[in-house]
N, C-alpha and C. Protein backbone atom coordinates (compact mmCIF):
# COMPACT_ATOMS: atom_id res chain seq x y z
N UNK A 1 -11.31 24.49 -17.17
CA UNK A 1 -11.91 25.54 -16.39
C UNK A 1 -13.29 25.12 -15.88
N UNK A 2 -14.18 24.42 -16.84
CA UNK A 2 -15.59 24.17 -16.06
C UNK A 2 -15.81 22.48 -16.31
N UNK A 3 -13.99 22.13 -15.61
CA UNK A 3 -14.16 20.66 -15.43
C UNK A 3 -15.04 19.99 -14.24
N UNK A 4 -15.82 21.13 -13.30
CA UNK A 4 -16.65 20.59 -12.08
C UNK A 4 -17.71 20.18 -13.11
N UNK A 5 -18.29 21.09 -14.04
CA UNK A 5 -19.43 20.54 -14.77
C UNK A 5 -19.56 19.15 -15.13
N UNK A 6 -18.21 18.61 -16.03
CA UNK A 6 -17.83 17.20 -16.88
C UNK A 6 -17.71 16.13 -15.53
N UNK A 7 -17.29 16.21 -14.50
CA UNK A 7 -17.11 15.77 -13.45
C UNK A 7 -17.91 14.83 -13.22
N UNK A 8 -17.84 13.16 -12.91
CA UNK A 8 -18.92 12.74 -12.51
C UNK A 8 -19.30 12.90 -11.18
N UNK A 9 -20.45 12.88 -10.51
CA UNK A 9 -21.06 13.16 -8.93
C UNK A 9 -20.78 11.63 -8.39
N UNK A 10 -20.01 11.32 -7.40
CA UNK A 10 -19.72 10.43 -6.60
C UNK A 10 -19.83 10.60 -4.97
N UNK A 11 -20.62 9.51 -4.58
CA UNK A 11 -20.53 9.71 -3.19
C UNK A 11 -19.81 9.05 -2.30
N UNK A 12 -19.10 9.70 -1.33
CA UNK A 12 -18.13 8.67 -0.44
C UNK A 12 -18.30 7.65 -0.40
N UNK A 13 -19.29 7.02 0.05
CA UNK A 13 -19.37 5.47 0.60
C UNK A 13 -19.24 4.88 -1.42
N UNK A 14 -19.35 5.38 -2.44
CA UNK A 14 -19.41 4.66 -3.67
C UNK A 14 -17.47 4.89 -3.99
N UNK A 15 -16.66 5.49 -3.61
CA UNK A 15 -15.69 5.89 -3.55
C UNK A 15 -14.87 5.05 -2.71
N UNK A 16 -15.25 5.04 -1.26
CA UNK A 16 -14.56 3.78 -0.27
C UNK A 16 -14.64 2.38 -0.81
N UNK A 17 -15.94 2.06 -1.81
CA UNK A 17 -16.02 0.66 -2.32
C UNK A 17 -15.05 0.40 -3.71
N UNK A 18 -15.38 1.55 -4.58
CA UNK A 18 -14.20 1.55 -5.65
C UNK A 18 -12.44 1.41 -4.96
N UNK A 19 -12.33 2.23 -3.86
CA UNK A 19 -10.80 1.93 -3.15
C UNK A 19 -10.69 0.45 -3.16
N UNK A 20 -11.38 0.12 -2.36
CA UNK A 20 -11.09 -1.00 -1.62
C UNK A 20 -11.67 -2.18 -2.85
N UNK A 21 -12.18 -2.39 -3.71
CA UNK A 21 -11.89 -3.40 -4.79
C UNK A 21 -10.84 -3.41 -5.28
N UNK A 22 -10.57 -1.75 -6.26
CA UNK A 22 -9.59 -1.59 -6.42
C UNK A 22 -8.18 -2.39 -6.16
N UNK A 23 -7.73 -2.00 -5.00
CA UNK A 23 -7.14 -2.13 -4.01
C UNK A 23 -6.80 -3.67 -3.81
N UNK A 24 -7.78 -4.47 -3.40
CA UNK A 24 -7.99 -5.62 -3.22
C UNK A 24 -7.86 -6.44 -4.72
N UNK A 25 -8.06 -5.74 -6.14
CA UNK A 25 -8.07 -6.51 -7.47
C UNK A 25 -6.11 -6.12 -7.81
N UNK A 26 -5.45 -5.20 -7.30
CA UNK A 26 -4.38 -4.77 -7.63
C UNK A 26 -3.15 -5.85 -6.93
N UNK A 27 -4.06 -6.34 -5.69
CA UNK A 27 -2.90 -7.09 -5.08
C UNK A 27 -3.39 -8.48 -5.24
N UNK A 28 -4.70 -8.27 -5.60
CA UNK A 28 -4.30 -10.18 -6.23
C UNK A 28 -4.08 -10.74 -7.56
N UNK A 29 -4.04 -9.35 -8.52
CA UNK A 29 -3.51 -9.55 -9.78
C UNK A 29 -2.06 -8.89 -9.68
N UNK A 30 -1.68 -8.35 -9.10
CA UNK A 30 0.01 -8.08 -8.97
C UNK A 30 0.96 -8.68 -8.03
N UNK A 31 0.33 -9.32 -6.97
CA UNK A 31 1.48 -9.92 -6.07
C UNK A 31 2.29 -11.01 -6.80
N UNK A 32 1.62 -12.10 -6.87
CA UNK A 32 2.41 -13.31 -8.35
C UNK A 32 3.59 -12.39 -9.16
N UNK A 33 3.06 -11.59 -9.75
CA UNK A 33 4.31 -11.21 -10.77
C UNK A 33 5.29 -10.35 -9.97
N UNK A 34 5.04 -9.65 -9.00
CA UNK A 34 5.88 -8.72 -8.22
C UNK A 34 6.62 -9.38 -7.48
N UNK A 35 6.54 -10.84 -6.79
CA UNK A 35 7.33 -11.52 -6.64
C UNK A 35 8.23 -12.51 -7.06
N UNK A 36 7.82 -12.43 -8.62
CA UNK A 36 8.84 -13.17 -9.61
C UNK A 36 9.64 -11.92 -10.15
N UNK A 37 9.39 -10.78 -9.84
CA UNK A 37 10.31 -9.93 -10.20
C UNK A 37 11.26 -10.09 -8.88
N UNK A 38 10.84 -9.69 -8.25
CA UNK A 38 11.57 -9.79 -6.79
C UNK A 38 13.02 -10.63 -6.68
N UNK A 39 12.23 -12.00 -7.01
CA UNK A 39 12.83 -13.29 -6.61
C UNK A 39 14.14 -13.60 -7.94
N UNK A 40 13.53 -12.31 -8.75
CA UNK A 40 14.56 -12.75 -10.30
C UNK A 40 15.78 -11.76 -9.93
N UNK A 41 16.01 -10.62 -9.32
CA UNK A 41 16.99 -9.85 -8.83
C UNK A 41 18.16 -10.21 -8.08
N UNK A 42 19.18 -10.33 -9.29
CA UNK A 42 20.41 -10.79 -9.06
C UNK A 42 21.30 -10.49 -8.41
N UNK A 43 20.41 -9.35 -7.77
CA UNK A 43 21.65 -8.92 -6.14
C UNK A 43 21.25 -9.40 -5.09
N UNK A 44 20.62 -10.04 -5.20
CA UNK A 44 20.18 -11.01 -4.08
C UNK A 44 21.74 -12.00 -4.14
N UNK A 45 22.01 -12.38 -2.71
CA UNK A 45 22.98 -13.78 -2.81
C UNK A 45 22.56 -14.92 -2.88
N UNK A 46 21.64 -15.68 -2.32
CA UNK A 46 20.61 -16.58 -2.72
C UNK A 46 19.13 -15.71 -3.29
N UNK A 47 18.64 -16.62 -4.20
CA UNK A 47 17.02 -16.59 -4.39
C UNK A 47 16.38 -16.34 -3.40
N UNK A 48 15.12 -15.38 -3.43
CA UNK A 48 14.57 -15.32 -2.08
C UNK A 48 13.75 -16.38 -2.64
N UNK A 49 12.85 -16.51 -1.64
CA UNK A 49 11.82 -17.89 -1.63
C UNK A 49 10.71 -16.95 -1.33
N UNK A 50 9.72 -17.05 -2.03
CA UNK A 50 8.38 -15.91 -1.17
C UNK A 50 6.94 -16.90 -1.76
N UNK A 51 6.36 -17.62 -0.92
CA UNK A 51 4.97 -18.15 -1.30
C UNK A 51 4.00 -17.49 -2.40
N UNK A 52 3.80 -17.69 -2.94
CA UNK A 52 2.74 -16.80 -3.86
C UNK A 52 1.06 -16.48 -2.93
N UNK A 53 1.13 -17.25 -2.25
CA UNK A 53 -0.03 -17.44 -1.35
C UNK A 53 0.33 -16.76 -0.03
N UNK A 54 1.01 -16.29 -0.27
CA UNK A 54 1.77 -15.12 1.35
C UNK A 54 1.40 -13.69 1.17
N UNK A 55 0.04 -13.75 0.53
CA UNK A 55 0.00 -12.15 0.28
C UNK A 55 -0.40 -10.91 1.18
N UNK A 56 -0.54 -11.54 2.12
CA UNK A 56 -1.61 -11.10 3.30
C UNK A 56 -0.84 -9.31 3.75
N UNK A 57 0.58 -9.74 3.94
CA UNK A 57 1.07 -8.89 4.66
C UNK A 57 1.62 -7.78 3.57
N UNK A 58 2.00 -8.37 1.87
CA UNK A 58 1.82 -7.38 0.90
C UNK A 58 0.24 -6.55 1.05
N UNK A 59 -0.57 -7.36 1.21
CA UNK A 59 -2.09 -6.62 0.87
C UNK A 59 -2.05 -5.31 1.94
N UNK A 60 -1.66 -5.78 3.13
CA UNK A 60 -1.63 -4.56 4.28
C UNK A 60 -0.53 -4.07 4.21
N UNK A 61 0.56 -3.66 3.54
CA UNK A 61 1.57 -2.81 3.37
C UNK A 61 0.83 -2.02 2.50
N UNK A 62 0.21 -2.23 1.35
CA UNK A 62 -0.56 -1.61 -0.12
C UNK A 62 -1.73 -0.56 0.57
N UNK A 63 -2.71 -1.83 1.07
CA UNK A 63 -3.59 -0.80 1.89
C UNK A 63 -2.85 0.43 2.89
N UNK A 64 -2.26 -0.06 3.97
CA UNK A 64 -1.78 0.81 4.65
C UNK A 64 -0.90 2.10 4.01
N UNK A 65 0.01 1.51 3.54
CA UNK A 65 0.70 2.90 2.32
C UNK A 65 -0.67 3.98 2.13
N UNK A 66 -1.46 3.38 0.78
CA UNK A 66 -2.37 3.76 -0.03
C UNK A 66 -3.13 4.64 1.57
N UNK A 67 -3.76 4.38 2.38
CA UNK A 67 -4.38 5.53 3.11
C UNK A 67 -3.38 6.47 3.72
N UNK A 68 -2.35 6.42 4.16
CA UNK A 68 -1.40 7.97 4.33
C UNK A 68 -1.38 8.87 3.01
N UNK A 69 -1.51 8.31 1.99
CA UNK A 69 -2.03 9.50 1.11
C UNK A 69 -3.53 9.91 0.99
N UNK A 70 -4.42 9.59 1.62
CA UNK A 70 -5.96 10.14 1.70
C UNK A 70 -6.15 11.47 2.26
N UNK A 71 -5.16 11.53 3.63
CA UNK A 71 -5.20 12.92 4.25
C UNK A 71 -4.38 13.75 3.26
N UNK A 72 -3.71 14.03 2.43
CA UNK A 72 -3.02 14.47 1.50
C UNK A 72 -4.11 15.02 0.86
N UNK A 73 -5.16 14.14 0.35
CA UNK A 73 -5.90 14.94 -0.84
C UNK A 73 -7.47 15.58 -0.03
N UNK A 74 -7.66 14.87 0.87
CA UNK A 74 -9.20 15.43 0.98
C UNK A 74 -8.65 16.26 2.56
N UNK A 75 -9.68 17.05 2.38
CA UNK A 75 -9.90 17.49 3.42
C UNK A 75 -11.56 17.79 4.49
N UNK A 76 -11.27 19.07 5.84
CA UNK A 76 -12.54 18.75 6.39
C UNK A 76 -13.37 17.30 6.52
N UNK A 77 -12.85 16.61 7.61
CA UNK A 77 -13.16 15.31 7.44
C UNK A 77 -13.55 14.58 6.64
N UNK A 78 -13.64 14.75 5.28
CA UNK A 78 -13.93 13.87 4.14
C UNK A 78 -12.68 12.55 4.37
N UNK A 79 -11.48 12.80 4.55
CA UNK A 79 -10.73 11.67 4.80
C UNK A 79 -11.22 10.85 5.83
N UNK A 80 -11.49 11.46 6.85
CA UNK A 80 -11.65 10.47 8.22
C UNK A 80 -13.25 9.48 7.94
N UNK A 81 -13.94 10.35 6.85
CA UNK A 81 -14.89 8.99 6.58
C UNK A 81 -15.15 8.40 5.38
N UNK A 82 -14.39 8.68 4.41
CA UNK A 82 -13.46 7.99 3.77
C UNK A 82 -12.86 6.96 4.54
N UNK A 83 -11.73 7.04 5.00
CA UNK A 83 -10.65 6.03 6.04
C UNK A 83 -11.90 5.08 6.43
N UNK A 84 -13.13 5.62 7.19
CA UNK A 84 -13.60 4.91 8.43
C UNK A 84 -14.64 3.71 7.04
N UNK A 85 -15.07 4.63 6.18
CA UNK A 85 -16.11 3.41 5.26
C UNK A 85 -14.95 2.49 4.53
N UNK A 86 -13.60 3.14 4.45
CA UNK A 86 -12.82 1.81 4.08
C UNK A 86 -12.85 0.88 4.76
N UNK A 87 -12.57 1.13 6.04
CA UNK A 87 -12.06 0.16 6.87
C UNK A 87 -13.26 -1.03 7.15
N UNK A 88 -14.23 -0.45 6.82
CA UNK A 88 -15.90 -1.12 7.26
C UNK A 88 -15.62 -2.04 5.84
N UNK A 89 -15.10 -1.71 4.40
CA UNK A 89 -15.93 -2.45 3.16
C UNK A 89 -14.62 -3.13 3.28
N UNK A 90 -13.56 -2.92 4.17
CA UNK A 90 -12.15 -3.81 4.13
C UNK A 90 -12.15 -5.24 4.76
N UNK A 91 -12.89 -4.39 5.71
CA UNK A 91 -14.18 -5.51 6.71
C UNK A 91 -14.65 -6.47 6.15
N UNK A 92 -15.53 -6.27 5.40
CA UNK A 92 -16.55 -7.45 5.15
C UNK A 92 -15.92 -8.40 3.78
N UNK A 93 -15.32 -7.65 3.40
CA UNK A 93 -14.34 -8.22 2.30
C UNK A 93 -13.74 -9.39 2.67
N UNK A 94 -12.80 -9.19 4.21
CA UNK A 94 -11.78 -10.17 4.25
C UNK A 94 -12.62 -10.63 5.87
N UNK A 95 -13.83 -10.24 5.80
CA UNK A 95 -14.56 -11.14 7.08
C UNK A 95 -14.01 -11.14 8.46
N UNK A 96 -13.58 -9.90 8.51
CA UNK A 96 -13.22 -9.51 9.80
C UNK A 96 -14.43 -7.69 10.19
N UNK A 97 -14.26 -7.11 11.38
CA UNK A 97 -14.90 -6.14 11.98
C UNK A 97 -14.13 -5.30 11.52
N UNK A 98 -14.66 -3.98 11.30
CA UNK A 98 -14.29 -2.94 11.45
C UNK A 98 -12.38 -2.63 12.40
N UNK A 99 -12.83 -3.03 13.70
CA UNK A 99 -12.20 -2.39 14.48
C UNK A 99 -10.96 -3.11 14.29
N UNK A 100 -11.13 -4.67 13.56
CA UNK A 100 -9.85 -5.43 13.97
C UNK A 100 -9.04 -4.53 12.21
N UNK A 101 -9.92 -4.26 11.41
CA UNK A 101 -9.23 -4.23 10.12
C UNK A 101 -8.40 -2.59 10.61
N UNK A 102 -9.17 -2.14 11.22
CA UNK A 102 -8.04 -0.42 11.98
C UNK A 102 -7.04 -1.45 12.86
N UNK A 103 -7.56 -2.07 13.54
CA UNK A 103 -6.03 -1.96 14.35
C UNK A 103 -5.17 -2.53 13.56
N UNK A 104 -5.09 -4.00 12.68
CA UNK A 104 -4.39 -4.16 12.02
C UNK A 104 -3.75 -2.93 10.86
N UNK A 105 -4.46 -2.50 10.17
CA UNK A 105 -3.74 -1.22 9.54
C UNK A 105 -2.80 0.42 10.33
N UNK A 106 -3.59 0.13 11.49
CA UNK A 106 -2.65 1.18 12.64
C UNK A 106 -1.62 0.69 13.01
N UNK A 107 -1.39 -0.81 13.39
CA UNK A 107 -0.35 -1.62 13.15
C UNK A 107 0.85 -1.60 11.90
N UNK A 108 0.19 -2.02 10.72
CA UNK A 108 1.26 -1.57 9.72
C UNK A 108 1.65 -0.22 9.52
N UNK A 109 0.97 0.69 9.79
CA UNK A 109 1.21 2.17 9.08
C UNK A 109 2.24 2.33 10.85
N UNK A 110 2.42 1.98 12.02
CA UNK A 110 3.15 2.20 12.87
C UNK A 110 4.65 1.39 12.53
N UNK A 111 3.89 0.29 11.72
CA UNK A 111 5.73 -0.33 11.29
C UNK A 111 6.26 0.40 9.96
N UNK A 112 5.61 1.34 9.38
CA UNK A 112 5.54 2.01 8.18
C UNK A 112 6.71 3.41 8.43
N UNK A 113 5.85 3.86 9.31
CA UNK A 113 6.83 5.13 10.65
C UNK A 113 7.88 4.87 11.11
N UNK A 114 8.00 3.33 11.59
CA UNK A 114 9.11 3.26 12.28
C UNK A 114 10.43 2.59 11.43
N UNK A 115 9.76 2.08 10.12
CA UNK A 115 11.48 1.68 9.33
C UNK A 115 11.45 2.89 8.57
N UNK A 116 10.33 3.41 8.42
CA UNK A 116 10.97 5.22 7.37
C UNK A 116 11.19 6.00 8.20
N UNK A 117 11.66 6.33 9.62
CA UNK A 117 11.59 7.16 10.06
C UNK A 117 13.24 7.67 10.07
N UNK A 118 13.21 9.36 9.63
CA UNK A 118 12.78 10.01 10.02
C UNK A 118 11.84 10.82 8.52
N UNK A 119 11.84 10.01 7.39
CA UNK A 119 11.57 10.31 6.16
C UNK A 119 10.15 10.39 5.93
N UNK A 120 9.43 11.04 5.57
CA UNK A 120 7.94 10.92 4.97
C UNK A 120 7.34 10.61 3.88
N UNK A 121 8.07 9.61 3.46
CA UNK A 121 8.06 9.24 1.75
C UNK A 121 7.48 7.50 2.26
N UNK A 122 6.32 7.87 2.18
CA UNK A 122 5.20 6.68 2.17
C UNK A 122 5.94 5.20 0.89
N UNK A 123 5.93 5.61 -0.19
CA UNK A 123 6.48 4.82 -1.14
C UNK A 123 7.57 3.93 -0.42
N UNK A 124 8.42 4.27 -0.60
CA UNK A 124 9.69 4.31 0.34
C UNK A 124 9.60 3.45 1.61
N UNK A 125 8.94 4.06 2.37
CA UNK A 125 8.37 2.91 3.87
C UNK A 125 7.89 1.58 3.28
N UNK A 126 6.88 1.46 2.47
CA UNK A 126 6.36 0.13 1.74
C UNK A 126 7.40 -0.50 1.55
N UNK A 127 8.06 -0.07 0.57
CA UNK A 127 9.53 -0.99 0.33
C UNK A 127 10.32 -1.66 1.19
N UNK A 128 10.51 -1.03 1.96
CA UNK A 128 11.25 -0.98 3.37
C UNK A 128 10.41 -2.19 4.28
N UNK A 129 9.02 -2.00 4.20
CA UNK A 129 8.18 -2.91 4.83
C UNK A 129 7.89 -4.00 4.24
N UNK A 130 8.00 -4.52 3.06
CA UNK A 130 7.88 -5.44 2.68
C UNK A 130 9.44 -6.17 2.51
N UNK A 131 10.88 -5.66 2.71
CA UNK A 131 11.71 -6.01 3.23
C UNK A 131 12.14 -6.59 4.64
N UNK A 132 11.12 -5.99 5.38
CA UNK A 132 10.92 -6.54 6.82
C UNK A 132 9.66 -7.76 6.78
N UNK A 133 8.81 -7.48 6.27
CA UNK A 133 7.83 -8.43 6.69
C UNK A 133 8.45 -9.96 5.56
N UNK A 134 8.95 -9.95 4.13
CA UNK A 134 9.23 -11.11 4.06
C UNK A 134 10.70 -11.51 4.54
N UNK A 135 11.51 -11.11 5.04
CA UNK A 135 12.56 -11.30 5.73
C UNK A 135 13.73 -11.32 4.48
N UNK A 136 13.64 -9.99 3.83
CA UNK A 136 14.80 -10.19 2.81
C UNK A 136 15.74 -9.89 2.82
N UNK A 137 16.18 -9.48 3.94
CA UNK A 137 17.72 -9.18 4.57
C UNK A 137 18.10 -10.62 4.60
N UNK A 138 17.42 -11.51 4.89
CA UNK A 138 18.22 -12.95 5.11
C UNK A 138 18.93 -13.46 3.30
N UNK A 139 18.40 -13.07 2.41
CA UNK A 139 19.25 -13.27 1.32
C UNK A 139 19.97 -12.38 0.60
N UNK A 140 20.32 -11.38 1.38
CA UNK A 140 21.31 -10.08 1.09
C UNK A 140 22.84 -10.93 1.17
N UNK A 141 23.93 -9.97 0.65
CA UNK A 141 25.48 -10.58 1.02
C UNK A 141 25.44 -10.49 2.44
N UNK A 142 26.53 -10.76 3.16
CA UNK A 142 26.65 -10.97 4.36
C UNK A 142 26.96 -9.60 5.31
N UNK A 143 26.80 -8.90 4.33
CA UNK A 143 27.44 -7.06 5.05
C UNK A 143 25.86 -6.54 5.31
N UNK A 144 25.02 -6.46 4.42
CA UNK A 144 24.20 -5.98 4.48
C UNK A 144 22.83 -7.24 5.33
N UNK A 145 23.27 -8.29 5.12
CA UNK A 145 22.24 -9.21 6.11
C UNK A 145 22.68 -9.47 7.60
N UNK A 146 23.89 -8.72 8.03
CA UNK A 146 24.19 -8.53 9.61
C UNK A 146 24.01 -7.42 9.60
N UNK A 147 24.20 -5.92 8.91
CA UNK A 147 23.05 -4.74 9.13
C UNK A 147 21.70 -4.54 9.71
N UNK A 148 20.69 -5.91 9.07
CA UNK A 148 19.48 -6.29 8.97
C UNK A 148 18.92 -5.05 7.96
N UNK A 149 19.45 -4.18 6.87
CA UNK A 149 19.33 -3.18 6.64
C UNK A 149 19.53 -3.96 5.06
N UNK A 150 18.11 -3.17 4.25
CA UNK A 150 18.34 -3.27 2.78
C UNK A 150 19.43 -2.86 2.07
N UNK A 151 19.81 -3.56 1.37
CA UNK A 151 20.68 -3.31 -0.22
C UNK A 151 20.25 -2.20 -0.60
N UNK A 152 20.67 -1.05 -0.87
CA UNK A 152 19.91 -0.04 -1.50
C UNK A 152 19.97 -0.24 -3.23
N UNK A 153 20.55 -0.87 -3.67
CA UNK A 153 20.31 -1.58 -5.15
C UNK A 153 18.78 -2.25 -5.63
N UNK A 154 18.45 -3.00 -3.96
CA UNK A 154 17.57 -3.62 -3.93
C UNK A 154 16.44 -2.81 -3.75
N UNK A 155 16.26 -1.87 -2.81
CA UNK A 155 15.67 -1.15 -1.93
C UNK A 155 15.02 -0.30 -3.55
N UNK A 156 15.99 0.62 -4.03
CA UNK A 156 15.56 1.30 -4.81
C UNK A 156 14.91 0.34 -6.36
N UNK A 157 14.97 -0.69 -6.18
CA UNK A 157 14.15 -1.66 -7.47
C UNK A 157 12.97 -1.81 -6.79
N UNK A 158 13.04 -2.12 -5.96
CA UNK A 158 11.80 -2.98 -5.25
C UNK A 158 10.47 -1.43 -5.17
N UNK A 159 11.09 -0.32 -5.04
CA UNK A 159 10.73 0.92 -4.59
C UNK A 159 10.09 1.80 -6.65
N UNK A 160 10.99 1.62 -7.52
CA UNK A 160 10.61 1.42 -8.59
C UNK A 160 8.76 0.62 -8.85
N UNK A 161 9.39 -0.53 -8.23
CA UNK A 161 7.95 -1.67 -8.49
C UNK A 161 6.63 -1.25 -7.93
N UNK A 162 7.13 -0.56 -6.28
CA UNK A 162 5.68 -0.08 -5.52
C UNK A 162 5.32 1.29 -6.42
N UNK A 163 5.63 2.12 -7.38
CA UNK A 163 4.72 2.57 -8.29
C UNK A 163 3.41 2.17 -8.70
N UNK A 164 3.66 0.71 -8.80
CA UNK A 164 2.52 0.09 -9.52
C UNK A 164 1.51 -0.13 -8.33
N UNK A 165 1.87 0.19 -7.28
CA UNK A 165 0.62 -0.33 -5.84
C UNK A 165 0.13 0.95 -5.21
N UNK A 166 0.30 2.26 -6.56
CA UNK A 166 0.19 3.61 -5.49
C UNK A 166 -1.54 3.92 -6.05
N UNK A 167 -2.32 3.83 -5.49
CA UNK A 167 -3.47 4.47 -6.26
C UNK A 167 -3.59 6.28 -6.61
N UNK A 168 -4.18 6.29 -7.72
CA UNK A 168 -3.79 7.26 -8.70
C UNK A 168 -4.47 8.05 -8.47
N UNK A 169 -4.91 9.11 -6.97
CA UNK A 169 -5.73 10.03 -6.41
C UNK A 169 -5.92 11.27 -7.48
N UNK A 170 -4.47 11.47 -8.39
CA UNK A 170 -5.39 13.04 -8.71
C UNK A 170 -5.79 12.29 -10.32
N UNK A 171 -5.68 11.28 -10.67
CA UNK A 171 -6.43 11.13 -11.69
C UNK A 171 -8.19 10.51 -11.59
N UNK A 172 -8.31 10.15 -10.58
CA UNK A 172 -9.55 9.50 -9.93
C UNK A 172 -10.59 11.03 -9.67
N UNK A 173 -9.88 11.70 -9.09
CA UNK A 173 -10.25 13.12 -8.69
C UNK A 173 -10.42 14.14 -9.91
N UNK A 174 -9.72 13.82 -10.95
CA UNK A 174 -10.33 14.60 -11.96
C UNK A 174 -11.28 14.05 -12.87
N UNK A 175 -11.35 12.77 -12.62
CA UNK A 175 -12.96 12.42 -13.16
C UNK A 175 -14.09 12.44 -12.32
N UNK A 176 -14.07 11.83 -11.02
CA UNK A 176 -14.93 12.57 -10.33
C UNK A 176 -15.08 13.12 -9.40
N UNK A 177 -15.92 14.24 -8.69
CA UNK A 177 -16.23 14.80 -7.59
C UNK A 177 -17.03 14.30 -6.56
N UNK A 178 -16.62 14.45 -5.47
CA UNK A 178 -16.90 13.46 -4.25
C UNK A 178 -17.59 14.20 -3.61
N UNK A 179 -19.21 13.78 -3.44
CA UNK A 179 -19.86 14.78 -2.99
C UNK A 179 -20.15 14.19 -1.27
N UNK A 180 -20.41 15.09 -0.52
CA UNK A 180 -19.81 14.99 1.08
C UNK A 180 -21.61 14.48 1.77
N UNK A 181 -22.03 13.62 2.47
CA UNK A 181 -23.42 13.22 2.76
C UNK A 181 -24.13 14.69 3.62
């Protein structure tokens, strides 16, 4: 009841930097093992092959996912500058501008829409997108790799795994309160 009291005081821009480490520590300590899980799934017809050093386009499926749930929790533009100081500390992180790290993420979250569509299950799209971006229809059986369309055996393991890449908004939110500038 007077969990605002216990609450710690956090301010956006200290909030966009916790995301985005976060964020950035989740996919370079989980991609390696998420793709030896991947690659160990015996409904595959061949082994997939996936670089361990190919993480680029996991990192922007994770990110991109992870902000369609921001408008979910905040509101009155707290998301939109939220979103905008991500995109700035996403920036300097991986040494690109602002504007290129939005378009690239408006980019994925548009390929995000368009293999989940007509569904709104963010989770779900990731999966789906990281089925498209490492090309894992090419080691499906031969029914489902002239589909170009996931295994749903596969689909729903791989979809299991992106659990682990969802950041944990209402537990973050009940420790602290995000106070607005």
């Amino acid at each position: 009841m007077l969990s605002f009291i216990t609450k710690k005081k956090i301010t956006e821009e200290r909030t966009s930097k916790i995301f985005v480490n976060g964020i950035l520590s989740l996919v370079d300590e989980g991609f390696k093992p998420f793709i030896e899980i991947v690659s160990s799934f015996e409904d595959f017809e061949t082994k997939p092959f996936i670089s361990k050093e190919d993480d680029e386009a996991f990192l922007f499926i994770v990110l991109s996912g992870n902000l369609f749930y921001i408008s979910n929790q905040f509101h009155n533009y707290q998301d939109v500058r939220l979103m905008d100081r991500i995109h700035y500390h996403f920036g300097q992180n991986l040494e690109l501008d602002k504007l290129s790290v939005k378009k690239i993420i408006n980019s994925y979250q548009g390929l995000l829409n368009h293999l989940n569509h007509p569904s709104k299950n963010t989770k779900y799209a990731m999966s789906k997108a990281i089925f498209h971006k490492y090309k894992l229809y090419d080691f499906q059986d031969e029914y489902f790799r002239r589909l170009k369309s996931p295994n749903p055996i596969i689909l729903k393991k791989i979809n299991e795994l992106m659990d682990n890449f969802i950041w944990d908004w209402s537990y973050f939110l009940k420790k602290y309160r995000i106070e607005s500038p």
